[in-house]
Protein backbone atom coordinates (compact mmCIF):
# COMPACT_ATOMS: atom_id res chain seq x y z
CA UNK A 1 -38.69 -123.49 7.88
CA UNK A 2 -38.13 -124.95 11.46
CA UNK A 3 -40.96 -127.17 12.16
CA UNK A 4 -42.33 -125.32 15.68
CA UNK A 5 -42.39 -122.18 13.19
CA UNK A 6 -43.99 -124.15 10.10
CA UNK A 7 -46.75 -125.25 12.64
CA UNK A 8 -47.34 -121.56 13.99
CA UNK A 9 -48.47 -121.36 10.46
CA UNK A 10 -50.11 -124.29 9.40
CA UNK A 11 -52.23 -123.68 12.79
CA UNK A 12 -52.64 -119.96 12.13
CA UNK A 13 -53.62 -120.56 8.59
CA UNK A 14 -56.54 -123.04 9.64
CA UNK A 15 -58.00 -121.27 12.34
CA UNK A 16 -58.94 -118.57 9.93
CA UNK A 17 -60.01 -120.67 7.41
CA UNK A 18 -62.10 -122.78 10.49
CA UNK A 19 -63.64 -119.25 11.29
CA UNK A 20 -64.70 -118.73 7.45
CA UNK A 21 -66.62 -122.11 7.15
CA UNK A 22 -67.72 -122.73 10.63
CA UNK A 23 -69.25 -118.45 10.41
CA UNK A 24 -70.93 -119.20 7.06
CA UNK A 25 -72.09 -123.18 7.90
CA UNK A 26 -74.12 -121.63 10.96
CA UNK A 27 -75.43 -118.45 9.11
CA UNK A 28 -76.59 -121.02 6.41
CA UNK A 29 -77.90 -123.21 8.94
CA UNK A 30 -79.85 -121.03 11.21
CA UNK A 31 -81.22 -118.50 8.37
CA UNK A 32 -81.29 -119.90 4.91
CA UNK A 33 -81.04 -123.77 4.07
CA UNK A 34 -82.68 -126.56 5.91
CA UNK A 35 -80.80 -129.69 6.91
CA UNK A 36 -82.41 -131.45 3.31
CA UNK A 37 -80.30 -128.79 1.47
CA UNK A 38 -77.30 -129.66 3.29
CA UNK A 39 -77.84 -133.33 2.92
CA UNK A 40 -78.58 -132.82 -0.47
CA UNK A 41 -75.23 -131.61 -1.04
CA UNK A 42 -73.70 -134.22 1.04
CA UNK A 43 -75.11 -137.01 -0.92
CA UNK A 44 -73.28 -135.22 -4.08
CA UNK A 45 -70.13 -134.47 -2.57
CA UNK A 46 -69.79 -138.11 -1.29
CA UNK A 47 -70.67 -139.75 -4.22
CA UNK A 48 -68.23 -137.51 -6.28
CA UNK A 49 -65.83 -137.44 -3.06
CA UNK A 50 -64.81 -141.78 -3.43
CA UNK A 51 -64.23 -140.82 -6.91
CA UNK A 52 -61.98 -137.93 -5.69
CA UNK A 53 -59.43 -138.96 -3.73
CA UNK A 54 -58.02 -140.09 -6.83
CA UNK A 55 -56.97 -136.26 -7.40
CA UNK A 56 -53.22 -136.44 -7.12
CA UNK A 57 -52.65 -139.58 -7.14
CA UNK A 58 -50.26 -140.18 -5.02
CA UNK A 59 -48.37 -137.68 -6.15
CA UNK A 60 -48.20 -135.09 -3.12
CA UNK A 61 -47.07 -138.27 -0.96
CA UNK A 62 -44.19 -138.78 -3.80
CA UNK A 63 -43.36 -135.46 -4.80
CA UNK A 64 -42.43 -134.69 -0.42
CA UNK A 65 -40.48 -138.13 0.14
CA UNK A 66 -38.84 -138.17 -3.11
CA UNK A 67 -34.72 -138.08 -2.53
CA UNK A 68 -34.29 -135.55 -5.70
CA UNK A 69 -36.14 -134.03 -7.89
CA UNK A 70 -35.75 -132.80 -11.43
CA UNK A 71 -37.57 -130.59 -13.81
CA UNK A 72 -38.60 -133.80 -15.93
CA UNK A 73 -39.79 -135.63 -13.11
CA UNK A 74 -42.45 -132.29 -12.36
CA UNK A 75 -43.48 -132.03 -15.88
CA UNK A 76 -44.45 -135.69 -16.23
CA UNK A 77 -46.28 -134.57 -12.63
CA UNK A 78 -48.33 -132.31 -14.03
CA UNK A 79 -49.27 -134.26 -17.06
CA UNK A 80 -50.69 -136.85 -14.74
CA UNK A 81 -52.30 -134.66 -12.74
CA UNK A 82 -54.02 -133.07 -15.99
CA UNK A 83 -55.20 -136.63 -17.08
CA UNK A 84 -56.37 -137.67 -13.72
CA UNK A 85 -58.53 -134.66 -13.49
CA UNK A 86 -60.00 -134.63 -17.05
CA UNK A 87 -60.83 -138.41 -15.72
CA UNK A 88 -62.16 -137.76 -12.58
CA UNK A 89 -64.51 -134.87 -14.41
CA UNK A 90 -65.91 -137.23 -16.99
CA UNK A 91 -66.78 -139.85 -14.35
CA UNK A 92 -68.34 -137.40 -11.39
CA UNK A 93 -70.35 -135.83 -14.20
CA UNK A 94 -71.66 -139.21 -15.94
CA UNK A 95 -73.07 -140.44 -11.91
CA UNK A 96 -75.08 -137.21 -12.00
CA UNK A 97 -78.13 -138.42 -13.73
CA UNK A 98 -78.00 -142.02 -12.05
CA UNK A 99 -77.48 -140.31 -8.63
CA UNK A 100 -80.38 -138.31 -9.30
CA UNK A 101 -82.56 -141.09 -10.43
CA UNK A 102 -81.30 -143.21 -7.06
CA UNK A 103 -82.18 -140.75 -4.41
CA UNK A 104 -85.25 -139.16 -6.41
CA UNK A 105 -83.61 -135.87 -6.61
CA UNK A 106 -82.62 -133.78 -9.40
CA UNK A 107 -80.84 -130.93 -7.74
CA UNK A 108 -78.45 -134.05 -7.22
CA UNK A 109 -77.52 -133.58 -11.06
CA UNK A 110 -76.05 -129.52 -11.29
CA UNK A 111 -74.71 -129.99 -7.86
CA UNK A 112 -72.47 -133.39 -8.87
CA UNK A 113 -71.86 -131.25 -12.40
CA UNK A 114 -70.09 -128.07 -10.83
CA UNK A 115 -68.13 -130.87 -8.31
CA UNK A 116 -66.93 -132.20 -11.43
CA UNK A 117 -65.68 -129.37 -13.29
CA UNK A 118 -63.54 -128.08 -10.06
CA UNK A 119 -61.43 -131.26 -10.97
CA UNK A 120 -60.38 -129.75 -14.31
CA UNK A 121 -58.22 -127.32 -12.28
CA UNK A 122 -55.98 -130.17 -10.49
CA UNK A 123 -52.99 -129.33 -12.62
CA UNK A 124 -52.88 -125.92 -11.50
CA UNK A 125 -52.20 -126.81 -7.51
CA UNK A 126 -51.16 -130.40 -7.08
CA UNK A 127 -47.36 -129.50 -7.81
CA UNK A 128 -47.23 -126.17 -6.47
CA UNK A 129 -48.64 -127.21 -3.06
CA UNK A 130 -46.58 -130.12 -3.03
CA UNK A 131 -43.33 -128.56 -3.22
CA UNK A 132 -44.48 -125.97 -0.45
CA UNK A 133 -45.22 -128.96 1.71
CA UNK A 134 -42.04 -130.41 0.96
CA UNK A 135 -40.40 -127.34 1.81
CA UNK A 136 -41.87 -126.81 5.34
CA UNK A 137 -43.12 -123.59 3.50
CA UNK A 138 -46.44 -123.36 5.54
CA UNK A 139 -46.86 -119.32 5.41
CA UNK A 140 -47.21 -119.75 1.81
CA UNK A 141 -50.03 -122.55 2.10
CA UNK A 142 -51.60 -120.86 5.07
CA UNK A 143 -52.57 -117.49 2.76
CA UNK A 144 -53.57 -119.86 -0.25
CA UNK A 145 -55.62 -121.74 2.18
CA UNK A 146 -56.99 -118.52 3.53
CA UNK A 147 -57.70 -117.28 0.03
CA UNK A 148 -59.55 -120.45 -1.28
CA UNK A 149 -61.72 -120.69 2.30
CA UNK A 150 -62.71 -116.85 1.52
CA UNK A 151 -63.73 -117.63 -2.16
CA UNK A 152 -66.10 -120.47 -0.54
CA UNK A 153 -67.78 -118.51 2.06
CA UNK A 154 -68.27 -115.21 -0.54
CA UNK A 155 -69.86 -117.26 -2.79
CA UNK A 156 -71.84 -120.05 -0.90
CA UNK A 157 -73.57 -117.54 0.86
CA UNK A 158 -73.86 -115.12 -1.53
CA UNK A 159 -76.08 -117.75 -4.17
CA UNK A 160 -78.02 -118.93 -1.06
CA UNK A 161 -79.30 -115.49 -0.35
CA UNK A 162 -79.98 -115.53 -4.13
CA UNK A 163 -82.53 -118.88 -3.52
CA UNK A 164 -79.72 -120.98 -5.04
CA UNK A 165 -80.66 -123.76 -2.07
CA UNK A 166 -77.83 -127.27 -1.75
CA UNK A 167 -76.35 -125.59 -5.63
CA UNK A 168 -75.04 -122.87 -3.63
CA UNK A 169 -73.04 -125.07 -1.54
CA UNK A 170 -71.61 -126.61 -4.95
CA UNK A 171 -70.64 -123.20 -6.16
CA UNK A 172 -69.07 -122.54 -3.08
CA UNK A 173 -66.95 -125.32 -3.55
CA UNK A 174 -66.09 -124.32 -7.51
CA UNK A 175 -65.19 -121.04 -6.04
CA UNK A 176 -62.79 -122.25 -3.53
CA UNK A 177 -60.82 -124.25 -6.15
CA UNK A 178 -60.69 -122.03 -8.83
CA UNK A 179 -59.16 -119.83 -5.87
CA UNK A 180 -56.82 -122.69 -4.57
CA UNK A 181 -56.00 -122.45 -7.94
CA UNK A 182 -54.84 -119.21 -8.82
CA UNK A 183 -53.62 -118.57 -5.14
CA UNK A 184 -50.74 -121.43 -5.90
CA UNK A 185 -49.62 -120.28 -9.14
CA UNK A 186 -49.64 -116.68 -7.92
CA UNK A 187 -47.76 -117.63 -5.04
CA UNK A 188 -45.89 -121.47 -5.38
CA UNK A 189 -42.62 -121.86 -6.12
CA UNK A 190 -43.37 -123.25 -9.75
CA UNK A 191 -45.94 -122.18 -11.86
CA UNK A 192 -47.76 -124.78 -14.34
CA UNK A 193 -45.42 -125.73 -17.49
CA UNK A 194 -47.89 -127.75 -19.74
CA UNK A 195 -44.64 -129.67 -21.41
CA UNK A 196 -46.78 -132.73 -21.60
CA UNK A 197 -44.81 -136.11 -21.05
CA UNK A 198 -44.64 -139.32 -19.21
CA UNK A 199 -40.53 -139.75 -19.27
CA UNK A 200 -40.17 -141.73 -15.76
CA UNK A 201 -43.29 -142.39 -15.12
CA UNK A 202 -43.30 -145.78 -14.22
CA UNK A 203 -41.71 -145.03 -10.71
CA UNK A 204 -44.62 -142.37 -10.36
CA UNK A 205 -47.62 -144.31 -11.37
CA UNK A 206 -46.32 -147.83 -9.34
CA UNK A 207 -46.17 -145.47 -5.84
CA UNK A 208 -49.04 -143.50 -7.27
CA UNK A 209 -51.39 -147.07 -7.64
CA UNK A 210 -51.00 -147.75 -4.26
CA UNK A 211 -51.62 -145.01 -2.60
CA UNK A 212 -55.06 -144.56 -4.81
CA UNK A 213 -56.34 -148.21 -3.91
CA UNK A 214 -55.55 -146.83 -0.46
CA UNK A 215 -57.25 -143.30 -1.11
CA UNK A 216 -60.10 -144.78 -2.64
CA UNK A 217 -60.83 -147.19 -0.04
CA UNK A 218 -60.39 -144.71 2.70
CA UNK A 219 -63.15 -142.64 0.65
CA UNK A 220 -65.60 -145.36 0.93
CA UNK A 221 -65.05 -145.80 4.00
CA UNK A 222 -65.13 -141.71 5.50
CA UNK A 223 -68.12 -141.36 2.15
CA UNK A 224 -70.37 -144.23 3.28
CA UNK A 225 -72.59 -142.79 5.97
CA UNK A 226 -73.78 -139.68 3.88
CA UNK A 227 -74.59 -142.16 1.30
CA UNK A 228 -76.10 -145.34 3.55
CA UNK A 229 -78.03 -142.84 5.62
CA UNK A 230 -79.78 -140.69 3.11
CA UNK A 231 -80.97 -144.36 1.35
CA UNK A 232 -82.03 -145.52 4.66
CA UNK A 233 -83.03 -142.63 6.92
CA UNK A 234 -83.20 -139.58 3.98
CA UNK A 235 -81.81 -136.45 3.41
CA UNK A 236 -83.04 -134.44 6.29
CA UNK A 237 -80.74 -137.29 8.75
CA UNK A 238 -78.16 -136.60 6.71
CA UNK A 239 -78.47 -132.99 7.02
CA UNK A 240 -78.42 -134.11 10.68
CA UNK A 241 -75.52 -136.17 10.70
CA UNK A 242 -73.09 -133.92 8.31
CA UNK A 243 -73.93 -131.01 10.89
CA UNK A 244 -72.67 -133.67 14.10
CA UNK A 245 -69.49 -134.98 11.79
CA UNK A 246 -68.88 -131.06 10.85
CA UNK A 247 -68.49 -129.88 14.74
CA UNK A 248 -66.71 -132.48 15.30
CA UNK A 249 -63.99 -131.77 11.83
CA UNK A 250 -64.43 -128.15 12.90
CA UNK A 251 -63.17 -128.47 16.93
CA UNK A 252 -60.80 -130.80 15.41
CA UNK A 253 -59.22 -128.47 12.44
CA UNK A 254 -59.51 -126.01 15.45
CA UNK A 255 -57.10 -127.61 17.78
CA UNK A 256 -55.42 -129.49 15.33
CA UNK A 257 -54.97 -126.70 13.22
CA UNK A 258 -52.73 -128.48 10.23
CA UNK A 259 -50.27 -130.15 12.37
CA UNK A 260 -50.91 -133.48 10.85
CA UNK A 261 -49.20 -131.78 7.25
CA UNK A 262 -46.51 -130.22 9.36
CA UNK A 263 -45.53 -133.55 11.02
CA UNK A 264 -45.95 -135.30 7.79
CA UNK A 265 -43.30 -133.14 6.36
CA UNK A 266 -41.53 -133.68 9.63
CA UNK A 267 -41.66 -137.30 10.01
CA UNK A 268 -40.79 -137.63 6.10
CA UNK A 269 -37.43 -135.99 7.09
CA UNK A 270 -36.61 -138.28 9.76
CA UNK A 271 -37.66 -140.98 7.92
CA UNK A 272 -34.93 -139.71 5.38
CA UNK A 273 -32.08 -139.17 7.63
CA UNK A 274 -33.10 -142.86 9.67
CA UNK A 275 -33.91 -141.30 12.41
CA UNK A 276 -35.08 -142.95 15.69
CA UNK A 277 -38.84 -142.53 15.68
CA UNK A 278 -40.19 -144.06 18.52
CA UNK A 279 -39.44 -140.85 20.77
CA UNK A 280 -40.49 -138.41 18.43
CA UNK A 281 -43.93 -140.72 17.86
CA UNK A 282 -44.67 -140.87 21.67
CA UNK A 283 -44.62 -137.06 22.18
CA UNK A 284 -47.15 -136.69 19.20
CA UNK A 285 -49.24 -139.43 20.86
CA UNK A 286 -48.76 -137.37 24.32
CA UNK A 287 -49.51 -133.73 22.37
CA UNK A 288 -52.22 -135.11 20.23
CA UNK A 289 -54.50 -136.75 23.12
CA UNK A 290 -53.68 -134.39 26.05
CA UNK A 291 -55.23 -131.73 23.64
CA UNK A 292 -57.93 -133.50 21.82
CA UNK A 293 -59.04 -135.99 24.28
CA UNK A 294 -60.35 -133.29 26.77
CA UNK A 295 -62.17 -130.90 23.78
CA UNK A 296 -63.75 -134.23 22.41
CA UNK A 297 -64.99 -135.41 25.55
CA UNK A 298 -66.32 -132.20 26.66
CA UNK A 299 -68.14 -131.49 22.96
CA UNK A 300 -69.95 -135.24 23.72
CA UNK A 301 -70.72 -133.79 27.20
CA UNK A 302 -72.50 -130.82 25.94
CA UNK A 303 -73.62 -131.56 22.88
CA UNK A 304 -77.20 -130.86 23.56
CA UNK A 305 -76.72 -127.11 24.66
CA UNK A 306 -73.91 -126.65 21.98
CA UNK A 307 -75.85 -127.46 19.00
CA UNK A 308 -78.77 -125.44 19.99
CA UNK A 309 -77.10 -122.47 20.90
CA UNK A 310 -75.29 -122.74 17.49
CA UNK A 311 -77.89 -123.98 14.71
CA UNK A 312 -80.80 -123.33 16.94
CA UNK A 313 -83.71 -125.27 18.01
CA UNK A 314 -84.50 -127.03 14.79
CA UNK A 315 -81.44 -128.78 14.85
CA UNK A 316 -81.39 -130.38 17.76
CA UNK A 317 -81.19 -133.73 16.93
CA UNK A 318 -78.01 -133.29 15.57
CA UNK A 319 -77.06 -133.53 19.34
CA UNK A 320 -77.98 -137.71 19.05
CA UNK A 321 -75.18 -137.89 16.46
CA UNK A 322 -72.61 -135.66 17.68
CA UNK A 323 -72.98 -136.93 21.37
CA UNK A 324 -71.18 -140.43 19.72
CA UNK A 325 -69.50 -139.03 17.30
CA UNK A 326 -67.50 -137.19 19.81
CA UNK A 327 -66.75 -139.83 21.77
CA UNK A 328 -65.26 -142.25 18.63
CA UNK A 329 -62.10 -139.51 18.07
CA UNK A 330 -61.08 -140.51 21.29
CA UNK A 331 -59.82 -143.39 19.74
CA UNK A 332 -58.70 -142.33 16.19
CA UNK A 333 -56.52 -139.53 17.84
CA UNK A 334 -54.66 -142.24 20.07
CA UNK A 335 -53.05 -143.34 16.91
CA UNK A 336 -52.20 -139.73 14.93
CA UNK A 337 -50.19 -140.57 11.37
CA UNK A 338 -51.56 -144.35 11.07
CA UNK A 339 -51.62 -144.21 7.47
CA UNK A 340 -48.57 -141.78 6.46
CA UNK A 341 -46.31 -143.27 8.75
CA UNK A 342 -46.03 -146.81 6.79
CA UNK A 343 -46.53 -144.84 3.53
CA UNK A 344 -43.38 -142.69 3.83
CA UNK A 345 -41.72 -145.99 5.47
CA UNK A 346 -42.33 -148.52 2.46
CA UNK A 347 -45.26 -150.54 4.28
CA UNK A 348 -47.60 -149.52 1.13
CA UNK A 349 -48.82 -153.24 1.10
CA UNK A 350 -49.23 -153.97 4.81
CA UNK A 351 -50.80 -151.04 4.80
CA UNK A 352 -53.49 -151.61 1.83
CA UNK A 353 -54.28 -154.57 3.74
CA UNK A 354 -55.47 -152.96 6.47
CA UNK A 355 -57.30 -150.10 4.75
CA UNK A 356 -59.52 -152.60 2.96
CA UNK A 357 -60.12 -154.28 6.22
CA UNK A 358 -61.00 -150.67 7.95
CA UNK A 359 -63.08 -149.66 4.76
CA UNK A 360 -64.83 -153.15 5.59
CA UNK A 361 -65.44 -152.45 9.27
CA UNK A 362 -66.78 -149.06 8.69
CA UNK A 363 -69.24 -150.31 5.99
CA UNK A 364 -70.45 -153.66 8.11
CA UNK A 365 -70.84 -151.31 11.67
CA UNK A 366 -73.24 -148.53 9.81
CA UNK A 367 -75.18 -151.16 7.83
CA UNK A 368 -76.38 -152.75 10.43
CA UNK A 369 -76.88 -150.23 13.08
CA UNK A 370 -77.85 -147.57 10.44
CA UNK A 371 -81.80 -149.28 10.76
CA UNK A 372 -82.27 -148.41 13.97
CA UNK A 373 -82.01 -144.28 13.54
CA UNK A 374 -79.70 -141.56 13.34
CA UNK A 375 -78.32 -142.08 17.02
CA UNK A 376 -77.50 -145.79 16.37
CA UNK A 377 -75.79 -144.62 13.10
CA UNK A 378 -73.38 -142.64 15.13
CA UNK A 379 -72.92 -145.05 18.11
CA UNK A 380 -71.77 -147.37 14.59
CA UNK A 381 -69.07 -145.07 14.54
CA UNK A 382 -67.45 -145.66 18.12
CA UNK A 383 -67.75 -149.04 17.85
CA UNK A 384 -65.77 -148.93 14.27
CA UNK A 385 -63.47 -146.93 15.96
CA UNK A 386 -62.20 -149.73 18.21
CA UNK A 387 -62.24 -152.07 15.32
CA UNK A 388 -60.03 -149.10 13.31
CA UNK A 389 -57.54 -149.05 16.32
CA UNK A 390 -56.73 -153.29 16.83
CA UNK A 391 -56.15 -152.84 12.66
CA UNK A 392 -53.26 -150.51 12.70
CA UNK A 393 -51.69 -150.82 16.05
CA UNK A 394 -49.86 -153.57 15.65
CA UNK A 395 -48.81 -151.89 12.28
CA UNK A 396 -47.35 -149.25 13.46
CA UNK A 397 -46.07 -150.71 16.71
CA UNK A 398 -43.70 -152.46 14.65
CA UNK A 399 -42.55 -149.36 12.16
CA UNK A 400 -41.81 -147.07 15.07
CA UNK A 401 -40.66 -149.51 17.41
CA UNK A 402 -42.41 -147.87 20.66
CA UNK A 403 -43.10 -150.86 23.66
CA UNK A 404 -46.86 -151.49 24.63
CA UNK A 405 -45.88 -150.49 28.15
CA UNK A 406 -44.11 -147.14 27.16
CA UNK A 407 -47.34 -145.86 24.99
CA UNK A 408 -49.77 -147.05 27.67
CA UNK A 409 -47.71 -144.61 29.83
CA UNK A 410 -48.62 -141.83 27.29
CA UNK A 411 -51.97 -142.82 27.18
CA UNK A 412 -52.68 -142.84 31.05
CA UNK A 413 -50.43 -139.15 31.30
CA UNK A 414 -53.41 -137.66 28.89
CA UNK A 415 -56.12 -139.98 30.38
CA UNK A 416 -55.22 -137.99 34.05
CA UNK A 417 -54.95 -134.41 32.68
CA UNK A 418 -58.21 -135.04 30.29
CA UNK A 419 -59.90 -135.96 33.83
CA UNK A 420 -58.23 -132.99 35.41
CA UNK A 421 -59.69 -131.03 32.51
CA UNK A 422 -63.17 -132.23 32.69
CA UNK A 423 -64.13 -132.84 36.38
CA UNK A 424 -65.32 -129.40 37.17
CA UNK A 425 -67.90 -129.43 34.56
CA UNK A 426 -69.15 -133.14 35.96
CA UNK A 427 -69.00 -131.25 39.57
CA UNK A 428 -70.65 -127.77 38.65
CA UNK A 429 -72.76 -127.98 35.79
CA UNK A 430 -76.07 -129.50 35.96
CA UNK A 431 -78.86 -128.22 34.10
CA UNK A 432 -76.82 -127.96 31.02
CA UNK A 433 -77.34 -124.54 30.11
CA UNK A 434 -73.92 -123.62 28.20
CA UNK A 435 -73.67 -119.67 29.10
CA UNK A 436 -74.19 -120.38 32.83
CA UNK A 437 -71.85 -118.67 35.48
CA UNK A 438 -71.70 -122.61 36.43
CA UNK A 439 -69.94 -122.93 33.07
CA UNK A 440 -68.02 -120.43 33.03
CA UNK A 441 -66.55 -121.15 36.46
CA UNK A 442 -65.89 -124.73 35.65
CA UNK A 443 -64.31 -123.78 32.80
CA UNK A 444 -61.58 -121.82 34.45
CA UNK A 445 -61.22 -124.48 36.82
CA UNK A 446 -60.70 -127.13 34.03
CA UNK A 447 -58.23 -125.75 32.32
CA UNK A 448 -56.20 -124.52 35.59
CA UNK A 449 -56.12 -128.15 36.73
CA UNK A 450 -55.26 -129.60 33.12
CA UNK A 451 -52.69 -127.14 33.30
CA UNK A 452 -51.57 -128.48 36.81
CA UNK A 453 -51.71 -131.77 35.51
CA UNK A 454 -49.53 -131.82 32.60
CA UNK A 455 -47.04 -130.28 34.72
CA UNK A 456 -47.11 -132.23 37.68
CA UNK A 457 -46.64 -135.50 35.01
CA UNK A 458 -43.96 -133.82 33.10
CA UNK A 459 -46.10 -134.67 29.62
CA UNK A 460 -44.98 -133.75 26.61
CA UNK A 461 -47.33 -131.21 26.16
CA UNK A 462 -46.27 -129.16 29.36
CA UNK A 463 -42.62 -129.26 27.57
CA UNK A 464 -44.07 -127.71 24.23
CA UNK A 465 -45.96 -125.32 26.37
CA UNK A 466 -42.46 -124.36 28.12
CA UNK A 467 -39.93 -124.28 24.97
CA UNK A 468 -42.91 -122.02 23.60
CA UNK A 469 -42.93 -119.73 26.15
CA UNK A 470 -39.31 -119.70 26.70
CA UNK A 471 -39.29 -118.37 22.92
CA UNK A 472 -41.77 -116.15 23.42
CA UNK A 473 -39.96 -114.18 26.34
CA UNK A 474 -36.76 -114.17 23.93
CA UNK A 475 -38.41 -112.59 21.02
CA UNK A 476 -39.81 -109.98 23.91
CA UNK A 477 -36.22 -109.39 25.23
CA UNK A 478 -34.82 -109.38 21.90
CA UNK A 479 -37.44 -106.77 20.67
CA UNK A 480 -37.00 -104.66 24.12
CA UNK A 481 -33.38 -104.32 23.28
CA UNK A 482 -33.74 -103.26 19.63
C-alpha cells in the first residue's frame, strides 16, 4: 500500500476511533463518574501500564524491520508473546492488593485484576498486527482499531449506567482487547498457530531486551504523574490531570491520526533500501509542526472555555493543567520519530542512554514541582519538555544527518504560519467565550492566513496539500469519464 494511501487510512481509522472515546469520556464525565472515578482508574492503569509495555516485547519493532521472515521465526513469536503475557498477568494481578493498601482504595484491586487478565490475550494480536504494519496494510488495522474502540465505549458506558463506577472503565478496557483480539485473527494475515518453540530465539530476545529496558523506562516516565499526583495531591487531581493529558492525546490522535505507524513503516523501508533521510525527516518536521503547533497553541489559549463547554463546570480546573500541558507538545512534536528512528537504525544503546536520562528528567521535574498543586504539576511538564528535546537532538542530528541551520529553517516556516494561524484569535477574541461570532470569525480568518502562509513559504505542508488535491481532481476526472 503506497504510503499517502496507507495514511488516508491510518488517519481515517483514528478519527473514528477518537470520536468513540472522546463521545463516551465526556458522557462519562459530565453525567455519570466524578473525576475520583477516573483517577481511580488512572492510578490502576498506570501502575499496571510500566508493567505493560513489556507486551510484545520488542517484537512489533522486529517483526517490521526484519529482512525475511519465516514460518519458524513467527511461531517462536507467538510463543514469546504467550509467555510474556501469562507474565505480565501474574505480576499486574499480585500489585493489586499492595496498590490498594498504598492509596487506601480497594476498588484499586478488581480494577488492576481485569487489566491483568486482558494481557492473557497478547498472543492473539501481537503477530497479526505486526505483519499488517509491516505490510503498509492500514485498512485492515483501521477496522480492527475501529472494532476494539467500539467494544470499549459499548461496554464502559454500558457498566457505568449499571453503578459499576472507575470498574467500568476497566471493563471497558477488557472489552476492547478481547475485541482487538478477535478483530486480528478474523481479519490478519495469519491466524494464531500455538506450535510452541523458541528455535532462533536468541536474535529475538537480544533486540527484544532492549527495546523493553527502553519500553519500560519510557512507561515510568509517561506513568509517573498519575501515580506521584494521586500520592501527593489525590485522586480527584488526578481525575483532573488525566482529563488535561486526555484533550491533549485526543486533539493529538485527531490531527495526527496514526501517521507516526505509517511513517514508521515508511522510514523502516528507507532505512532498508539506505536511503537518504535527512530530506524525507525535514518534511515530517515541516508537516508535523505546521499542523500541531497551531492546534496546541490554540487548545492552551482556550483552555478555560474548552473544558467547560465540554466536561462542564465542575471540571474546570482541569483548565490549570491543560493550559501547560498544551504548551509542552510544542516541543515534543519538533522532534516526531525520536525513539524509532535510532531503533530501526541500530542506535539501541545510544538510545537506552538517553531514555533513562529522559525517564530521570521527567521523574526529578514532577517531584519537585508536584508540591505546589495541580498547575505546577503541569508547568513540570514544559519544563521536562525542554530537558526531553537537548537529550535526543543531538541523537538524531547525527542518524539523519540534517544541518542545525537547515531544521531551524523548518522550524521558523511553521513558527510563521502557526502565528498566521493564531493572530486573529489574539486580535478578536476577548472575553473568551468559545461559541462567540468573535470566534467564529477569527477562526475563518486563522486558517485562511495559515493557509496563505504555507503557501507563500513553499512549506512542506502546502506541497502535501497540493499533490493531495492534484489526486483528488484525477480520481474526479477519472470517475467523470467512466
Amino acid at each position: 500500500m503506497a504510503v499517502r494511501k496507507a495514511a488516508m487510512w491510518s488517519v481515517s481509522g483514528q478519527w473514528l476511533v477518537f470520536a468513540f472515546n472522546f463521545a463516551v469520556s465526556v458522557y462519562l464525565a459530565r453525567y455519570l463518574l466524578p473525576p475520583s472515578a477516573f483517577g481511580t482508574f488512572s492510578v490502576g492503569f498506570a501502575a499496571a501500564g510500566v508493567i505493560s509495555n513489556l507486551q510484545d516485547f520488542g517484537l512489533n519493532r522486529y517483526l517490521v524491520r526484519a529482512e525475511e521472515l519465516t514460518d519458524q521465526i513467527l511461531d517462536t513469536c507467538t510463543t514469546i508473546t504467550l509467555c510474556v503475557g501469562a507474565a505480565i498477568c501474574v505480576v499486574i494481578a499480585a500489585l493489586s492488593m499492595p496498590m490498594a493498601w498504598y492509596y487506601s482504595n480497594t476498588q484499586l484491586i478488581p480494577i488492576m485484576l481485569l487489566i491483568a487478565a486482558a494481557f492473557l490475550l497478547l498472543p492473539f494480536n501481537t503477530v497479526p498486527i505486526a505483519l499488517l504494519q509491516r505490510a503498509v496494510d492500514f485498512k485492515t488495522l483501521a477496522f480492527i482499531n475501529m472494532a476494539a474502540a467500539a467494544a470499549n465505549a459499548i461496554v464502559s458506558a454500558g457498566f457505568a449506567l449499571l453503578g459499576y463506577g472507575p470498574v467500568s472503565l476497566a471493563l471497558g478496557f477488557l472489552a476492547q482487547q478481547i475485541a482487538r483480539a478477535t478483530m486480528a485473527q478474523l481479519l490478519g494475515p495469519r491466524r494464531v498457530r500455538f506450535h510452541l518453540s523458541f528455535a532462533g530465539a536468541k536474535p529475538i530476545v537480544s533486540f527484544g531486551s532492549g527495546t523493553t529496558v527502553l519500553a519500560v523506562s519510557g512507561a515510568i516516565g509517561t506513568r509517573s504523574p498519575d501515580l506521584i499526583i494521586g500520592n501527593v495531591l489525590g485522586m480527584h487531581a488526578v481525575g483532573l490531570f488525566g482529563r488535561a493529558a486526555g484533550m491533549v492525546d485526543g486533539l493529538r490522535m485527531l490531527l495526527n491520526g496514526g501517521l507516526a505507524a505509517v511513517f514508521f513503516s515508511h522510514f523502516a523501508q528507507l532505512i532498508r533500501t539506505r536511503t537518504a533521510l535527512d530530506q524525507p525527516y525535514r518534511d515530517l518536521v515541516g508537516c508535523y509542526t505546521s499542523v500541531m503547533w497551531p492546534a496546541m497553541l490554540l487548545l492552551s489559549l482556550l483552555s478555560a472555555p474548552i473544558v467547560t463547554m465540554i466536561y462542564g463546570a465542575g471540571w474546570g480546573e482541569a483548565a490549570l493543567a491543560l493550559r501547560w500541558v498544551a504548551l509542552s507538545e510544542l516541543i515534543f512534536f519538533a522532534l516526531p520519530l525520536h525513539t524509532e528512528v535510532p531503533l530501526m537504525s541500530g542506535h539501541l544503546r545510544q538510545l537506552l542512554i538517553r531514555n533513562l536520562m529522559d525517564t530521570a528528567a521527567a521523574l526529578i521535574c514532577l517531584a519537585c514541582l508536584v508540591r505546589f498543586g495541580l498547575e505546577a504539576a503541569a508547568i513540570a511538564r514544559l519544563v521536562y519538555a525542554g530537558i526531553w528535546y537537548l537529550i535526543y537532538i543531538g541523537l538524531i542530528q547525527r542518524i539523519v544527518g540534517f544541518s542545525a541551520r537547515a531544521l531551524l529553517s523548518t522550524y521558523a516556516k511553521s513558527a510563521t504560519s502557526t502565528l498566521a494561524a493564531c493572530l486573529p484569535l489574539l486580535l478578536l477574541v476577548r472575553d473568551g467565550q468559545i461559541l462567540s461570532v468573535r470566534m467564529a470569525i477569527s477562526a475563518v480568518l486563522g486558517a485562511a492566513l495559515w493557509v496563505a502562509a504555507l503557501a507563500l513559504l513553499d512549506h512542506p505542508t502546502w506541497r502535501e496539500i497540493r499533490r493531495a488535491v492534484s489526486g483528488l481532481r484525477l480520481s474526479l476526472s477519472r470517475e467523470a469519464r467512466t
